[in-house]
PDB file of N, CA and C in Angstrom:
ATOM      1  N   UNK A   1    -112.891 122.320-114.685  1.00  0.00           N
ATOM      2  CA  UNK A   1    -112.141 121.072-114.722  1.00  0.00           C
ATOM      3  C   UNK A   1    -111.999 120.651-116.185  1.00  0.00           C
ATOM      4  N   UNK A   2    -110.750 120.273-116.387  1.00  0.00           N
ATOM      5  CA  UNK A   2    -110.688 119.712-117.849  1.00  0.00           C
ATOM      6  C   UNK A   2    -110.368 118.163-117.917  1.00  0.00           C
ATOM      7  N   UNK A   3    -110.343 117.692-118.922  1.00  0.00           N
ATOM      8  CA  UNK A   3    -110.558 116.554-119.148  1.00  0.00           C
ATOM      9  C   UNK A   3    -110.421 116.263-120.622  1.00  0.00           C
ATOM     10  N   UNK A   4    -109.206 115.101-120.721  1.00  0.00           N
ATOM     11  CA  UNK A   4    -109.112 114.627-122.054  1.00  0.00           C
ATOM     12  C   UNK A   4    -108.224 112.877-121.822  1.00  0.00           C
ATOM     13  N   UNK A   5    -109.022 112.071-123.052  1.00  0.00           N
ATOM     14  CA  UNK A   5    -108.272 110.949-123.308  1.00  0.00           C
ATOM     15  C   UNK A   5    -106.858 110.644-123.957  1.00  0.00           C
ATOM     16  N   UNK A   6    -106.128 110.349-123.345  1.00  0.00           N
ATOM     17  CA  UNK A   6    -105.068 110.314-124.327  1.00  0.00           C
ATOM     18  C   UNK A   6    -104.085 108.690-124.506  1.00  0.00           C
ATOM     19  N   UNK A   7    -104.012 108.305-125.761  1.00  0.00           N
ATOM     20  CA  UNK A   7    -103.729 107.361-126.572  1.00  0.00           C
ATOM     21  C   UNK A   7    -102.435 106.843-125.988  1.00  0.00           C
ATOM     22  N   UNK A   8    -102.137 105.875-125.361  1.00  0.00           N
ATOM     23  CA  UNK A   8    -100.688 105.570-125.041  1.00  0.00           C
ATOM     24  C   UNK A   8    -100.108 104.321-125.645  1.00  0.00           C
ATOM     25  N   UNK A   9     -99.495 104.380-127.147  1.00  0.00           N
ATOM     26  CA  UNK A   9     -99.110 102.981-127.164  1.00  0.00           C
ATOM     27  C   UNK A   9     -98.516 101.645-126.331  1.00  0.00           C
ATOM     28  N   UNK A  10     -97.602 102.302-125.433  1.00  0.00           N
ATOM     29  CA  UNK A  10     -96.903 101.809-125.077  1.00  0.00           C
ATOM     30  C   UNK A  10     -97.730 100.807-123.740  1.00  0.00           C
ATOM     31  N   UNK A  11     -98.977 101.336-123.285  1.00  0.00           N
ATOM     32  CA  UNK A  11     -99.591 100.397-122.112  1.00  0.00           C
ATOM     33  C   UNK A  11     -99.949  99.289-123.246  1.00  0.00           C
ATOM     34  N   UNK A  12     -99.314  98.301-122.032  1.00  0.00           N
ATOM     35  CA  UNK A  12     -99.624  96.457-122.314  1.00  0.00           C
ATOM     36  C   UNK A  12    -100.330  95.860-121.210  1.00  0.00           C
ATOM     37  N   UNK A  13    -100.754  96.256-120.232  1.00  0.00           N
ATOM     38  CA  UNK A  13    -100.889  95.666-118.740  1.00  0.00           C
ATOM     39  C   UNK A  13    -101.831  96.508-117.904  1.00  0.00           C
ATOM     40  N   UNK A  14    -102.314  95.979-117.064  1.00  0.00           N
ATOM     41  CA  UNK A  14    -103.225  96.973-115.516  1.00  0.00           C
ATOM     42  C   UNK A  14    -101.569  97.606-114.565  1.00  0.00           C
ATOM     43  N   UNK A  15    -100.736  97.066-115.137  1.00  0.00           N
ATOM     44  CA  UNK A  15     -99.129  97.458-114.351  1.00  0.00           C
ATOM     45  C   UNK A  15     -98.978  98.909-114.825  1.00  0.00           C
ATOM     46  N   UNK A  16     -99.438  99.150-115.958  1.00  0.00           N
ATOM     47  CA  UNK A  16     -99.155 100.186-116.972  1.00  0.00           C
ATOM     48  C   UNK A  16     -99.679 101.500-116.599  1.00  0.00           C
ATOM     49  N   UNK A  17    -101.391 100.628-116.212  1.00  0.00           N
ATOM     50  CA  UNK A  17    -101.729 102.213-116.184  1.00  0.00           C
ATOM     51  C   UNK A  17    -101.840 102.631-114.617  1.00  0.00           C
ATOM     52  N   UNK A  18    -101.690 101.583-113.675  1.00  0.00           N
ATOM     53  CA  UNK A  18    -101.418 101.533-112.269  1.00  0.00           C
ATOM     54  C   UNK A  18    -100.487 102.777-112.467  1.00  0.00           C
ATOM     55  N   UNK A  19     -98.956 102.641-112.932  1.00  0.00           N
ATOM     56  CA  UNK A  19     -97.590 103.562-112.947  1.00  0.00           C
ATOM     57  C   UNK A  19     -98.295 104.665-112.941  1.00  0.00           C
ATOM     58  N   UNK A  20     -99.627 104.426-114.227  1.00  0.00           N
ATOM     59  CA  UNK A  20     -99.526 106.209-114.849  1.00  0.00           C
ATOM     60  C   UNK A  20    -100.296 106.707-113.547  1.00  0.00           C
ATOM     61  N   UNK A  21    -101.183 106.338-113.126  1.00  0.00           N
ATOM     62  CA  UNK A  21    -102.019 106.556-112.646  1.00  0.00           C
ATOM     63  C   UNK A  21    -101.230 107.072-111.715  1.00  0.00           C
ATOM     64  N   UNK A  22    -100.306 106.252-110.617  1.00  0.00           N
ATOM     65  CA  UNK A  22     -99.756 107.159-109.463  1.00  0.00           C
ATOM     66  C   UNK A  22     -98.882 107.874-110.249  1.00  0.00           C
ATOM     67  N   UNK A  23     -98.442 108.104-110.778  1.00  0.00           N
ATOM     68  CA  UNK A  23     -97.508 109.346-111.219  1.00  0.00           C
ATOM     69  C   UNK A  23     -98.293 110.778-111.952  1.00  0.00           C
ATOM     70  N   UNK A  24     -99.308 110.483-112.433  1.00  0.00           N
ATOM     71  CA  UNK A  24     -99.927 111.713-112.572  1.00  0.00           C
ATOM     72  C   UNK A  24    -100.927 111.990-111.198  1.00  0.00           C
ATOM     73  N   UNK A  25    -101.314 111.645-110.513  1.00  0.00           N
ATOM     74  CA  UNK A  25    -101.590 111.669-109.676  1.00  0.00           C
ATOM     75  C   UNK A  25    -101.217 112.677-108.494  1.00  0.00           C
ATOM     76  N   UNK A  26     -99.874 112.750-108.371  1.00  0.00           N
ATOM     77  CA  UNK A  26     -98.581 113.327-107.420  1.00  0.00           C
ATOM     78  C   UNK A  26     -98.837 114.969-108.079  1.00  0.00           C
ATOM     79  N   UNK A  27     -99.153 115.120-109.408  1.00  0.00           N
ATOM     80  CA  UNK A  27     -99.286 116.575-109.946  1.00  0.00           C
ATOM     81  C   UNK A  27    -100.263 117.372-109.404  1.00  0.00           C
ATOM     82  N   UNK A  28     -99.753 118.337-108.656  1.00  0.00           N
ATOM     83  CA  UNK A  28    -101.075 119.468-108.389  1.00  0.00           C
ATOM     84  C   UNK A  28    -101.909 119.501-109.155  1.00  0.00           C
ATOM     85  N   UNK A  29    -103.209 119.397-108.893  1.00  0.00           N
ATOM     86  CA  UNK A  29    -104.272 120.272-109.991  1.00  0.00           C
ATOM     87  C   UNK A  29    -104.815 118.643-110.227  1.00  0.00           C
ATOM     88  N   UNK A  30    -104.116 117.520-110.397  1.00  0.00           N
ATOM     89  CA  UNK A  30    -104.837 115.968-111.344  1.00  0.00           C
ATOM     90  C   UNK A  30    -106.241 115.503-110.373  1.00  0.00           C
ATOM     91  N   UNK A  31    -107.253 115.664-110.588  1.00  0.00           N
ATOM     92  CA  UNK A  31    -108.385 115.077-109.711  1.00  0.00           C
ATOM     93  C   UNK A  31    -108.493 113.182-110.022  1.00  0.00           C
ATOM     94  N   UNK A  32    -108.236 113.008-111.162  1.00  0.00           N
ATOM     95  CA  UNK A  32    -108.906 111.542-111.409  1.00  0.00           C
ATOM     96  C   UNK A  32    -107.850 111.188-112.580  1.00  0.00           C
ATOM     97  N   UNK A  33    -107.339 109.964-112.671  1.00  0.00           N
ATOM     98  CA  UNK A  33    -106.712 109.287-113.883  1.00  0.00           C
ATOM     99  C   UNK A  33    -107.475 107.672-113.835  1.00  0.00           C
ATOM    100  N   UNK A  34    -108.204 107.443-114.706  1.00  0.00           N
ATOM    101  CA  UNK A  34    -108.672 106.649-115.449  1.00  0.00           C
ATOM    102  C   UNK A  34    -107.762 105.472-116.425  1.00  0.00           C
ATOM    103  N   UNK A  35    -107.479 104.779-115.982  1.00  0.00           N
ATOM    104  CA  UNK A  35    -107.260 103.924-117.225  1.00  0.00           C
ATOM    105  C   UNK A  35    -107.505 102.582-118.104  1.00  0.00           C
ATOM    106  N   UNK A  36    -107.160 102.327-119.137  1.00  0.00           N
ATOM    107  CA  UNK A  36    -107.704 100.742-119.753  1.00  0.00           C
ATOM    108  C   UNK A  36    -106.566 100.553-121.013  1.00  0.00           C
ATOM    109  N   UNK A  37    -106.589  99.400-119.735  1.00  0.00           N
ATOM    110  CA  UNK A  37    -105.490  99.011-120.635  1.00  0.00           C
ATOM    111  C   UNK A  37    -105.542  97.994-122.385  1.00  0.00           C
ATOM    112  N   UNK A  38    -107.157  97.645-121.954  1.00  0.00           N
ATOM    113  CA  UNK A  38    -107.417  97.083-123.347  1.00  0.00           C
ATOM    114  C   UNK A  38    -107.496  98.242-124.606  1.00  0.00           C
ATOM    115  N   UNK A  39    -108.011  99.359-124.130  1.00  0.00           N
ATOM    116  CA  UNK A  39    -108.102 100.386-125.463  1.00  0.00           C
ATOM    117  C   UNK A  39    -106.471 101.123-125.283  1.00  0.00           C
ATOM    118  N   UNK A  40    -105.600 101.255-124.373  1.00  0.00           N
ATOM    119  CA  UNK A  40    -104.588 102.025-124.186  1.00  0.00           C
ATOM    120  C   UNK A  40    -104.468 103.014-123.967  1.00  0.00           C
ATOM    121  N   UNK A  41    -105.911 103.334-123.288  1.00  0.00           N
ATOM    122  CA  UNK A  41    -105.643 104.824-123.388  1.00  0.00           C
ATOM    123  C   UNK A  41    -106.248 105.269-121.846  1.00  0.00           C
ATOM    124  N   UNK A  42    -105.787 106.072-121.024  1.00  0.00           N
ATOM    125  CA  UNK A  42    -105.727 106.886-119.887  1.00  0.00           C
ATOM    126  C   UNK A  42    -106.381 108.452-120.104  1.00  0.00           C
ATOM    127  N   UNK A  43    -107.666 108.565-119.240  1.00  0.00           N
ATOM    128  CA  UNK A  43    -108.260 109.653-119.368  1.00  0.00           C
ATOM    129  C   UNK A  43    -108.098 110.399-117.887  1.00  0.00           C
ATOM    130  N   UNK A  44    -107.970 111.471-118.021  1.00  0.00           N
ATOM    131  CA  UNK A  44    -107.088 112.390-116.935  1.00  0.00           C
ATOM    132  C   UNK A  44    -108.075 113.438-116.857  1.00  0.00           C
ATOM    133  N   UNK A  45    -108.611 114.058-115.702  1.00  0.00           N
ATOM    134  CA  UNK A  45    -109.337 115.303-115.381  1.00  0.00           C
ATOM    135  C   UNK A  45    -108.120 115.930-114.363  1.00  0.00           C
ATOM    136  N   UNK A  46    -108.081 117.188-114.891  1.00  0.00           N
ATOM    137  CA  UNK A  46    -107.045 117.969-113.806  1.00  0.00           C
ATOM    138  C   UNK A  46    -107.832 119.452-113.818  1.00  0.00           C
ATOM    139  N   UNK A  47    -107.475 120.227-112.803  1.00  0.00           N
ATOM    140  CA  UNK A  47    -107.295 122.211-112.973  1.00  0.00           C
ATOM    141  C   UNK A  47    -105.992 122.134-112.628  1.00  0.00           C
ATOM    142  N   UNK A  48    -105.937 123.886-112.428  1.00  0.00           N
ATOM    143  CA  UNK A  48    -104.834 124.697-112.625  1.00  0.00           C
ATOM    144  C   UNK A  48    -104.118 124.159-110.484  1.00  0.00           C
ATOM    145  N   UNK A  49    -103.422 124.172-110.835  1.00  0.00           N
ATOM    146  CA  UNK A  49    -102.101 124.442-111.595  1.00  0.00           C
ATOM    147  C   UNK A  49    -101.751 123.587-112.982  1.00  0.00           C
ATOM    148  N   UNK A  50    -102.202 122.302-113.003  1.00  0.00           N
ATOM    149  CA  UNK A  50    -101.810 121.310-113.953  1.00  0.00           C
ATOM    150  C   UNK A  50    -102.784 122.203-114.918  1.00  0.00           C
ATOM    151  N   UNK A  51    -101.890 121.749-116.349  1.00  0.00           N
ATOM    152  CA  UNK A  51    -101.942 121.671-117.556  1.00  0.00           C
ATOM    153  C   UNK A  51    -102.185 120.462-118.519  1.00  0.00           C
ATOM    154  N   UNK A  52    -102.462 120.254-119.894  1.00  0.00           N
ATOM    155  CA  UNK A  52    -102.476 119.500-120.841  1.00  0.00           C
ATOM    156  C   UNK A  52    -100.872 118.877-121.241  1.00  0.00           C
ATOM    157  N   UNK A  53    -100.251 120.597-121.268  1.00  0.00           N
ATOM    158  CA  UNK A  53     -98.655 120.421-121.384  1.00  0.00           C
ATOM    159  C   UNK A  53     -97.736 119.696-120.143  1.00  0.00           C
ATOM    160  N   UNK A  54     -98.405 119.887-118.666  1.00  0.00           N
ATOM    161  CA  UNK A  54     -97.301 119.443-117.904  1.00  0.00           C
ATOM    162  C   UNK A  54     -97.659 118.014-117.717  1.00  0.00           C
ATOM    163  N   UNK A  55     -98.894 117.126-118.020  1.00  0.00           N
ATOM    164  CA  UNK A  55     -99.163 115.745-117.937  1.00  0.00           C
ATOM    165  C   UNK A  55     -98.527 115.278-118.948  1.00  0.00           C
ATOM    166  N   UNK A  56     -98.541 115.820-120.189  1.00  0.00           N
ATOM    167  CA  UNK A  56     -97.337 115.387-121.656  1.00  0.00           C
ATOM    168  C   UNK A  56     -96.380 114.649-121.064  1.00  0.00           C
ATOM    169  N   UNK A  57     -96.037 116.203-120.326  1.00  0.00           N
ATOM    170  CA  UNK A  57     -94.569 116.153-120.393  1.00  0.00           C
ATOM    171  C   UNK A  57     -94.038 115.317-118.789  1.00  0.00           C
ATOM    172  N   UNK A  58     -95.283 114.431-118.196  1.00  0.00           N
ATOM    173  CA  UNK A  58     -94.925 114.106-117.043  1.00  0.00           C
ATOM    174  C   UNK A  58     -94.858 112.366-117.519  1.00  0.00           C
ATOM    175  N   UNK A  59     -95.821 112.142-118.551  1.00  0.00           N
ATOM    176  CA  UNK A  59     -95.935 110.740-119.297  1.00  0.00           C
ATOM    177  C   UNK A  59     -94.862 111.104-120.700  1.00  0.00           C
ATOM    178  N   UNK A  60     -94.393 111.379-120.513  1.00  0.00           N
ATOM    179  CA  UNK A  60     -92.854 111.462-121.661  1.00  0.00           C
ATOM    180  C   UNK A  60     -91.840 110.991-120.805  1.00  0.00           C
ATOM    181  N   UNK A  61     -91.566 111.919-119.640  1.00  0.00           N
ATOM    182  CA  UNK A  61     -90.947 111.446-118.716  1.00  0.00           C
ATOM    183  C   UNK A  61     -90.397 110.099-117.966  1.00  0.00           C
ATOM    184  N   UNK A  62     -92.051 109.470-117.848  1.00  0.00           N
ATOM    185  CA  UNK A  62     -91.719 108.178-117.442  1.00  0.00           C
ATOM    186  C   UNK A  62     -92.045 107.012-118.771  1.00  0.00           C
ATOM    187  N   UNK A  63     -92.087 107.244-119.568  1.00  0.00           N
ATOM    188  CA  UNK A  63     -91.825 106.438-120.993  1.00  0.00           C
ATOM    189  C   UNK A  63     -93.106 105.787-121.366  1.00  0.00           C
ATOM    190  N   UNK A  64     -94.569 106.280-121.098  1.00  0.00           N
ATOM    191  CA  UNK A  64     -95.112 106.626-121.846  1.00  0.00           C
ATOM    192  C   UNK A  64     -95.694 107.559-122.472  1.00  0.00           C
ATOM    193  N   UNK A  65     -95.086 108.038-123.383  1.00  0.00           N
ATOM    194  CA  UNK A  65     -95.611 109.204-124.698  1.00  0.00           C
ATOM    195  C   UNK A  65     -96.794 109.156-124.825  1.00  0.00           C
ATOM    196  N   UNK A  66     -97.941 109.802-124.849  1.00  0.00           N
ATOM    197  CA  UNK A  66     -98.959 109.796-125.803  1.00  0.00           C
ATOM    198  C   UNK A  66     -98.812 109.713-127.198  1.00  0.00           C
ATOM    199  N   UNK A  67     -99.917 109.310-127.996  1.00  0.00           N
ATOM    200  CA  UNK A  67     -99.514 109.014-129.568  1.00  0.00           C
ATOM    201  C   UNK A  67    -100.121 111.022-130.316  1.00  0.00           C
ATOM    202  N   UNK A  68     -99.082 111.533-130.539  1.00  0.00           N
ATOM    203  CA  UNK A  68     -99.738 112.842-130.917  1.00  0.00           C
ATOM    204  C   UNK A  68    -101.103 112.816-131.849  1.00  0.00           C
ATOM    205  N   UNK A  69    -101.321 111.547-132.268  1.00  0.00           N
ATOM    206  CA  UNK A  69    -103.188 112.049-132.925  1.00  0.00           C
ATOM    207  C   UNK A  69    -104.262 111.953-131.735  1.00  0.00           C
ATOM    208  N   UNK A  70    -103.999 111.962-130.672  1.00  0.00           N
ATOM    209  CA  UNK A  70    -105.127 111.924-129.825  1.00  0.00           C
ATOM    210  C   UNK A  70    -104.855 110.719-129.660  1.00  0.00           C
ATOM    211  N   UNK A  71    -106.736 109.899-128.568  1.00  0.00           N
ATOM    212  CA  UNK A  71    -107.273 108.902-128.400  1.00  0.00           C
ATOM    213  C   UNK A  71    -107.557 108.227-130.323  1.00  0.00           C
ATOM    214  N   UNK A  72    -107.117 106.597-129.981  1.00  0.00           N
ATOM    215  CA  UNK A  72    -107.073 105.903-131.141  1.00  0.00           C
ATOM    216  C   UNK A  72    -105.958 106.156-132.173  1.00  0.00           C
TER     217      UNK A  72
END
């Protein structure tokens, strides 16, 4: 199982990471999405099938980006 934090400017709200949360969620492979919205940042444990690359590219999608330096 992997597992990483990742930095989302764009959460302002518990609305924010509610979204992320069911939308990564729906991805094969996502076991747990975590989030806080006071630090902004959403921590995600997934396996395979999911990837690092297809959660990117699933929070790009719905308009929040991660900040490419990581958490903080």
């Amino acid at each position: 199982m992997d597992e990483k934090t990742f930095f989302i400017p764009n959460i302002s709200c518990g609305h924010c990471t509610a979204a992320i949360r069911n939308e990564l969620l729906e991805l094969d492979g996502v076991a747990s999405v975590d989030g806080s919205p006071d630090d902004r940042t959403v921590t995600v444990q997934w396996a395979a099938p999911a990837t690092e690359a297809v959660i990117v590219a699933r929070l790009e999608e719905i308009n929040y980006p991660p900040s490419p330096s990581g958490a903080g």
